[in-house]
C-alpha atoms as a PDB file:
ATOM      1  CA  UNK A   1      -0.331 -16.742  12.814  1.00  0.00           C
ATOM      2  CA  UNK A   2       1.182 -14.244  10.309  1.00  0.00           C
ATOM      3  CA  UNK A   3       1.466 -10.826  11.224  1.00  0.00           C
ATOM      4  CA  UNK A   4      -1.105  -8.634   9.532  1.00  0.00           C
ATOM      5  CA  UNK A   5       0.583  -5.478   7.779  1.00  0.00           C
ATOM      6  CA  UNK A   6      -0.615  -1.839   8.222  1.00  0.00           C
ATOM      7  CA  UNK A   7      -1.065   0.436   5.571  1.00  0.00           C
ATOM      8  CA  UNK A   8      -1.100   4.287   4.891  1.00  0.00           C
ATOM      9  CA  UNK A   9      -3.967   5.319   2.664  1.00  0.00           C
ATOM     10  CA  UNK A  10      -1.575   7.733   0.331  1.00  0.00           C
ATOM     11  CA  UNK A  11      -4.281  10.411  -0.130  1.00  0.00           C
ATOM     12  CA  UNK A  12      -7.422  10.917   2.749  1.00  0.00           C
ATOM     13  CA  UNK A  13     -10.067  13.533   2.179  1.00  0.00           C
ATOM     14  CA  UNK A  14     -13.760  13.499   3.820  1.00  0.00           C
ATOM     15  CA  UNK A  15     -16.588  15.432   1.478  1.00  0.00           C
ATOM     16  CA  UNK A  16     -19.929  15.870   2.272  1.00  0.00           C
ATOM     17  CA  UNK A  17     -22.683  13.219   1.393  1.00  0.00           C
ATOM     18  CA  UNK A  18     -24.987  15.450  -0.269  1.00  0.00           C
ATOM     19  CA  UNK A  19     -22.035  16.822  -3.017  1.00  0.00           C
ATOM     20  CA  UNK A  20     -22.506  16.531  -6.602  1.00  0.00           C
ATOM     21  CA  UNK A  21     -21.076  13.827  -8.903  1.00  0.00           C
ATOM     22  CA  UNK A  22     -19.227  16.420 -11.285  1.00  0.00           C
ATOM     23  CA  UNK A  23     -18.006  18.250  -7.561  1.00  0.00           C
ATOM     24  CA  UNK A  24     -16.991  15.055  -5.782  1.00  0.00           C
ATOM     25  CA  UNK A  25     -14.702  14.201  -8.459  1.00  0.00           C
ATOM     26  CA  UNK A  26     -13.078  17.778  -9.353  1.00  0.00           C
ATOM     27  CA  UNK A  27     -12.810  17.774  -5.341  1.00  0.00           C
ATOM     28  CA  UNK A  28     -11.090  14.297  -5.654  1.00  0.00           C
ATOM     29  CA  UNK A  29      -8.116  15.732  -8.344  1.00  0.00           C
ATOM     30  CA  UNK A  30      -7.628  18.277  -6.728  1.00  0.00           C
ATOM     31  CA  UNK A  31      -6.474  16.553  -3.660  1.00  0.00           C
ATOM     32  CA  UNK A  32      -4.410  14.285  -5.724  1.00  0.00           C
ATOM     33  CA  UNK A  33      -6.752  11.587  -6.351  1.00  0.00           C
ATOM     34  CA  UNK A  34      -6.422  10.398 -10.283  1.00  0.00           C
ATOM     35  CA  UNK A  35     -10.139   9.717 -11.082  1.00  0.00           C
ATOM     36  CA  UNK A  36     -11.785   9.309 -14.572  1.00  0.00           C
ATOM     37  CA  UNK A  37     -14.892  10.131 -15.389  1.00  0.00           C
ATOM     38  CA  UNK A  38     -16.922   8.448 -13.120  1.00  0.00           C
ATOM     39  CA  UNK A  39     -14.756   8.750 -10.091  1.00  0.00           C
ATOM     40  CA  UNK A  40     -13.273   5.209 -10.412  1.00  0.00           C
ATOM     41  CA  UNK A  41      -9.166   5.419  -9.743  1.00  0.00           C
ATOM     42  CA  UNK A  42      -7.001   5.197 -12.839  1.00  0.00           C
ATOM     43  CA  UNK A  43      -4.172   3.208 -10.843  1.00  0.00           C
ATOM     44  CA  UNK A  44      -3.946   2.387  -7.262  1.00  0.00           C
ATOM     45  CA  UNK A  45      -7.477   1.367  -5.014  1.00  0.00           C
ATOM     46  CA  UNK A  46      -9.888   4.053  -4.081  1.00  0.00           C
ATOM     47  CA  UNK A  47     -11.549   3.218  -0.816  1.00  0.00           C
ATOM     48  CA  UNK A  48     -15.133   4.939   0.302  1.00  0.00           C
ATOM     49  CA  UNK A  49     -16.462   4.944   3.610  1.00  0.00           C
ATOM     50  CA  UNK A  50     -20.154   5.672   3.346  1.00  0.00           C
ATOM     51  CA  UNK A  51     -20.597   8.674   6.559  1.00  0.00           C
ATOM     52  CA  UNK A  52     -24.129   7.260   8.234  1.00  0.00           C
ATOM     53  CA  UNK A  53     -26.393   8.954  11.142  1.00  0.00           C
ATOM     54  CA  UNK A  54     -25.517  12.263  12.099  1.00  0.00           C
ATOM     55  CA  UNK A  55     -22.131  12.137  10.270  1.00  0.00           C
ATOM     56  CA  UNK A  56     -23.433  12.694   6.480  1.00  0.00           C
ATOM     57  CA  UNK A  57     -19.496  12.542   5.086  1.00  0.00           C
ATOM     58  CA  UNK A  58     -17.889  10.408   2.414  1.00  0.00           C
ATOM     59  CA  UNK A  59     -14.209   9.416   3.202  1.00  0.00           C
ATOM     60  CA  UNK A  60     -12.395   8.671   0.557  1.00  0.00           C
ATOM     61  CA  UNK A  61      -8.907   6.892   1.083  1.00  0.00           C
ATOM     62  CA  UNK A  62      -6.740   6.459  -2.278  1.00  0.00           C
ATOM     63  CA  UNK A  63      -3.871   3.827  -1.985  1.00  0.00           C
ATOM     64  CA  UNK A  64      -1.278   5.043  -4.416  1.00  0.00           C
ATOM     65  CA  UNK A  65       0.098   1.344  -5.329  1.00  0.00           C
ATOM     66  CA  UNK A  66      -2.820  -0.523  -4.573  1.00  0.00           C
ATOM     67  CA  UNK A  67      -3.068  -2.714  -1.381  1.00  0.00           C
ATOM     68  CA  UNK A  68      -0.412  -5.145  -0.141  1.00  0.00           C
ATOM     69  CA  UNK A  69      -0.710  -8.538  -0.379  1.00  0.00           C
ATOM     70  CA  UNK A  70      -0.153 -10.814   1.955  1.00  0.00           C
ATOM     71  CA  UNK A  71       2.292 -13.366   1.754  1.00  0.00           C
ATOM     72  CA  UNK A  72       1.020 -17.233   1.244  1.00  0.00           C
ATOM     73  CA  UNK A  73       1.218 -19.102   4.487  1.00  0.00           C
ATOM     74  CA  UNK A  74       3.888 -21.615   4.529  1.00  0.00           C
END
């Protein structure tokens, strides 16, 4: 079985649920995040984890050079 590689998001930040489009994404570049528009990353991947229950928080973890891939199995 390969061995599965770990990763380092390169940018984490956690916003609440209930923020505004146009606050969510100033919030985003200013913690480093490049985000167009509409929030979508202009390089790299842009995670969100969707905070349920009591926890109403967004996480938002921004992979610089995008996710590794794993190499083919032999």
């Amino acid at each position: 079985m390969p061995k599965l590689s770990m990763h380092t998001a390169t940018v984490t930040i956690s916003l609440p649920s209930d923020i505004g489009s146009d606050e969510e994404i100033a919030a985003l570049r200013i913690a480093g995040i490049p985000v167009d528009a509409l929030g979508n990353a202009q390089f790299g991947y842009l995670f969100v984890r969707n905070g349920g229950g009591s926890n109403r928080r967004n996480i938002f973890r921004w992979f610089a050079g995008g996710l590794p891939q794993e190499p083919p199995l032999p």
